[in-house]
Every structure is written in C-alpha cells, then in structure tokens.
C-alpha atoms as a PDB file:
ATOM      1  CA  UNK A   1       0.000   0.000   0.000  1.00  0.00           C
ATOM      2  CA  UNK A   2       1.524   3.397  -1.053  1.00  0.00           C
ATOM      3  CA  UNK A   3       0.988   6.080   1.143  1.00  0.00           C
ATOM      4  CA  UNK A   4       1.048  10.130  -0.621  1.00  0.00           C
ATOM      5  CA  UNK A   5       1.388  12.792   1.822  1.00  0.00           C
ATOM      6  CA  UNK A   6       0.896  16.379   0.461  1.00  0.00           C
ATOM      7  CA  UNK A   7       3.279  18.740  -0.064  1.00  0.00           C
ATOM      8  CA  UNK A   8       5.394  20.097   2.446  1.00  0.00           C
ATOM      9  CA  UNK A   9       3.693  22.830   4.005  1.00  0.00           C
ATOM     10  CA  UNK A  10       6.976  25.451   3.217  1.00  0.00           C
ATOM     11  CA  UNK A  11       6.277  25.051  -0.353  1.00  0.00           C
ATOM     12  CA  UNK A  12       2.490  25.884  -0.353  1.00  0.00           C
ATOM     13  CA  UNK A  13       1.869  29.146  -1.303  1.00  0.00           C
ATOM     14  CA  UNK A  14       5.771  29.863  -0.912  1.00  0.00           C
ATOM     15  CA  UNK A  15       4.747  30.385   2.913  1.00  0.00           C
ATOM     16  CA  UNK A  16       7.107  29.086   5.878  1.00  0.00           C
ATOM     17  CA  UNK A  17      10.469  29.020   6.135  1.00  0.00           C
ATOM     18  CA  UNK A  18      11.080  29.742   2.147  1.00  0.00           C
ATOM     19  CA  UNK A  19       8.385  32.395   2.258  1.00  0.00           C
ATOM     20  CA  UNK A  20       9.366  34.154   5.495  1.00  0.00           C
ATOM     21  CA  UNK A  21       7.264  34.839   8.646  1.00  0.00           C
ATOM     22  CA  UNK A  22       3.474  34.621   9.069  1.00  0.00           C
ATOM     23  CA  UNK A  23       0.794  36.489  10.292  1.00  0.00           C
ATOM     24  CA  UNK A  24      -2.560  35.321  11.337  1.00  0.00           C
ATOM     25  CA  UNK A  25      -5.823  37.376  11.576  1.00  0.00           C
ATOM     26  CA  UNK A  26      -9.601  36.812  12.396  1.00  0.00           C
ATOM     27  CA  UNK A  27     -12.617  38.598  10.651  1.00  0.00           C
ATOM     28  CA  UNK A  28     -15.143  39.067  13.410  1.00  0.00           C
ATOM     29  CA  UNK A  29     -17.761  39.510  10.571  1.00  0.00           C
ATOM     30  CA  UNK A  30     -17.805  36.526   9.647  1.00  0.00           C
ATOM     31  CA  UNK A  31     -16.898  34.515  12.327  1.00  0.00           C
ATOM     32  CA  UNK A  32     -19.600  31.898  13.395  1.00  0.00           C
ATOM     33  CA  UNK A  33     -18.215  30.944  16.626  1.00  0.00           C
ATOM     34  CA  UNK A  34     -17.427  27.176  16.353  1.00  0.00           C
ATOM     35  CA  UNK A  35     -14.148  27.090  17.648  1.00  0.00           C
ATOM     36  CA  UNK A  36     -12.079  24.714  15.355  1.00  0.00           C
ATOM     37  CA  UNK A  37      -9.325  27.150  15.003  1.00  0.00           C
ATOM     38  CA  UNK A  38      -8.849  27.009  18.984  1.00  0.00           C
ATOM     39  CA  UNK A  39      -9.451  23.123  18.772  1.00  0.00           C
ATOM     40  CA  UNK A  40      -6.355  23.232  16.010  1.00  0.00           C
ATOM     41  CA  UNK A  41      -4.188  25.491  17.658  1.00  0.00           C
ATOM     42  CA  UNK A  42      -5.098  26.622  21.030  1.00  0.00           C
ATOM     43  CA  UNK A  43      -1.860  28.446  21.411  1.00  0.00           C
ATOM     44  CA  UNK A  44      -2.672  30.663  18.336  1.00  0.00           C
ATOM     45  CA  UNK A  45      -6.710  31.187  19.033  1.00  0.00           C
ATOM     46  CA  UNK A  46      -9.191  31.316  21.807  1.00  0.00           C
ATOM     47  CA  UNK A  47     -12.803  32.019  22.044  1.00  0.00           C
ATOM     48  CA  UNK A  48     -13.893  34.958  24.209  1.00  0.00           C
ATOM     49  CA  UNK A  49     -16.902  35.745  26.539  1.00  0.00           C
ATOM     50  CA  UNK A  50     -18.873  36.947  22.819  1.00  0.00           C
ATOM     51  CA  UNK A  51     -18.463  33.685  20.916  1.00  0.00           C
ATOM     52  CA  UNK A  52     -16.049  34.540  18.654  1.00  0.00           C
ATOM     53  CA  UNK A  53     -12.430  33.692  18.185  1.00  0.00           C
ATOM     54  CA  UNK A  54      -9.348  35.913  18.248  1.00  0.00           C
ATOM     55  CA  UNK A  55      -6.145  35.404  17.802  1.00  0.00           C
ATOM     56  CA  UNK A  56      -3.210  35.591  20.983  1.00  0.00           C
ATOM     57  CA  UNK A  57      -0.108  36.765  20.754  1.00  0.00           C
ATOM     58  CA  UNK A  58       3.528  35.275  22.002  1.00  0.00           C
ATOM     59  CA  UNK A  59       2.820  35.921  25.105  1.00  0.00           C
ATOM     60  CA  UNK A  60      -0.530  34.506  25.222  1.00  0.00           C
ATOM     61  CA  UNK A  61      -2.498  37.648  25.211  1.00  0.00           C
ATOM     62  CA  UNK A  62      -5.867  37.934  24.057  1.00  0.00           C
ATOM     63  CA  UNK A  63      -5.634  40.544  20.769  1.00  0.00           C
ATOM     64  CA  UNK A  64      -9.494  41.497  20.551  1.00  0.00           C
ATOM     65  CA  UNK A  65      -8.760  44.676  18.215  1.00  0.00           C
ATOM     66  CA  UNK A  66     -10.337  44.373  14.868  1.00  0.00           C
ATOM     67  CA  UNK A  67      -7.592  43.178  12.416  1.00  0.00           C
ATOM     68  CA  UNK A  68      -5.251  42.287  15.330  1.00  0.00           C
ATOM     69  CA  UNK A  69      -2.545  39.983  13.798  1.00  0.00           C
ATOM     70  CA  UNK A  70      -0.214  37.152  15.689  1.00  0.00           C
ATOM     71  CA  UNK A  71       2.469  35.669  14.709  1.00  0.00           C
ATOM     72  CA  UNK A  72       2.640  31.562  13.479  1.00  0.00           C
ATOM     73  CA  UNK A  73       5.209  30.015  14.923  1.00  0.00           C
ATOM     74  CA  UNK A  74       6.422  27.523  12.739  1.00  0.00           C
ATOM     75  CA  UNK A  75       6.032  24.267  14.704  1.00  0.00           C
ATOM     76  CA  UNK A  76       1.917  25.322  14.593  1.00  0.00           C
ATOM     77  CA  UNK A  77       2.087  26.099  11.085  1.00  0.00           C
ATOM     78  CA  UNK A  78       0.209  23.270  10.295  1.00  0.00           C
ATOM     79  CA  UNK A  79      -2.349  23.358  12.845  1.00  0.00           C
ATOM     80  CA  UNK A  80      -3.314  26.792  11.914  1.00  0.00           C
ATOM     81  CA  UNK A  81      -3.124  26.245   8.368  1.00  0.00           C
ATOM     82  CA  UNK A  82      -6.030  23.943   8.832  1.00  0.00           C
ATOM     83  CA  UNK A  83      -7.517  25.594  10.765  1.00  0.00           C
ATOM     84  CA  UNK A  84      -8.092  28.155   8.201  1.00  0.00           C
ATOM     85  CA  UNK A  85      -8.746  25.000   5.792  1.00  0.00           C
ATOM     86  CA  UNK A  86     -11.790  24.315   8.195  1.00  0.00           C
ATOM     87  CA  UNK A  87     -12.923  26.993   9.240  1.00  0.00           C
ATOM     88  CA  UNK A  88     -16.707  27.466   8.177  1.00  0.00           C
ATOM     89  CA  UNK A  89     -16.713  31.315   8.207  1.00  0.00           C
ATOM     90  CA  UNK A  90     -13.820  31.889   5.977  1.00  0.00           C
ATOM     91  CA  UNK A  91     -12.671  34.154   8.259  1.00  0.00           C
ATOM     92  CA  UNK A  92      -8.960  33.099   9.301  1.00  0.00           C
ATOM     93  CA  UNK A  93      -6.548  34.970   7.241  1.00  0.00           C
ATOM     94  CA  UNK A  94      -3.018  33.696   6.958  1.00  0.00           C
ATOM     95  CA  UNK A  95      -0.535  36.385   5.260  1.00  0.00           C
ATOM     96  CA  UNK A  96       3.280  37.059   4.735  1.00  0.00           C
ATOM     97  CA  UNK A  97       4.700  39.577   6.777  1.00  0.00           C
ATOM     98  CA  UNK A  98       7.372  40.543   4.222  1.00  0.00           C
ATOM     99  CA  UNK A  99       4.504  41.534   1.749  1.00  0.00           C
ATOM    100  CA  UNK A 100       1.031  41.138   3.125  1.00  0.00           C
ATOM    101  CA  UNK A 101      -0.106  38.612   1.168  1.00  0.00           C
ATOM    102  CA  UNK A 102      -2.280  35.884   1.880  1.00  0.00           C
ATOM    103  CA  UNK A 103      -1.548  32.215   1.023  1.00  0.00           C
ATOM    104  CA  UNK A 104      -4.184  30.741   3.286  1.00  0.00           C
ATOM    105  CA  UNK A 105      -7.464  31.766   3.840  1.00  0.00           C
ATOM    106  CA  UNK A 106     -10.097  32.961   1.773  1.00  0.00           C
ATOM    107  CA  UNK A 107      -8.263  35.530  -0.300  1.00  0.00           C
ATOM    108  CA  UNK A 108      -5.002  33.652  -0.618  1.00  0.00           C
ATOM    109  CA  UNK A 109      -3.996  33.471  -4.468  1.00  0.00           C
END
C-alpha cells in the first residue's frame, strides 16, 4: 500500500520558512463561533466571553482589536493552516509579513 502525503507545508503558497514569517488574523464579521481554530491550535486562538475567536499573541495575550494579527510560529504552522482549511466562516486569514499577502485563507492566491 503506497501512502502520498501532500506537499510540504513550506512550499504551499511559498509560505514558511522559504516564504518568510506569518501572520494570522480573524474577521469578526464573519466569524460563526465554532471554535475549530482554537481546537487546532489553542496556542494561536481562543474564544472569548462573545463567541467569537481571536487570535493571541507570544505571550498569550488575548488581541481582541479588529484586524489584530499574531504571529505563526512555525512548529503550529500546520495546525493553523487547517484551521483556516476548516474553518466554516472563511474568516482566518493567513498572510506574509514581508509583503502582506495571503496564502491561506479565503483571499489567498
């Protein structure tokens, strides 16, 4: 039986290591509250008292200002990466620091 794993997760979207630092946000808009990011990575997201998630930053502070941005540190890469895969709002936005784009989330290209 042949196993295929998917690409490495540097490669995708030139993000990680080759592609530099990452950024993670949350729309509030169009968040619906379920929680899978913070199931993913509960180092990177959290719910708060309204129901919706937000993301932390390094030192595990809750950032609830719209368009607040943490950093992905690359051993939770993955996690958050599906996280935004998963998400049923659409509303967790991975980006490049280096340039601001996104390459995961709903407007990566």
């Amino acid at each position: 039986m042949t196993v295929q794993h998917e690409a490495p997760i540097e490669h995708a979207g030139g993000a990680g290591v080759a592609g530099g630092p990452l950024e993670v946000w949350i729309d509030q808009d169009l968040c619906t509250g379920d929680g899978i990011c913070a199931q993913y990575a509960p180092e990177v997201f959290e719910l708060d008292i309204d129901g919706l998630a937000y993301v932390k930053s390094a030192d595990d502070e809750l950032l609830q200002d719209p368009g607040a941005t943490a950093p992905v540190p690359l051993p939770l890469l993955q996690d958050v990466v599906d996280s935004a895969k998963e998400c049923p709002g659409d509303c967790i936005h991975v980006r490049r620091v280096s340039d601001g784009v996104e390459v995961f989330g709903p407007d990566a290209e």
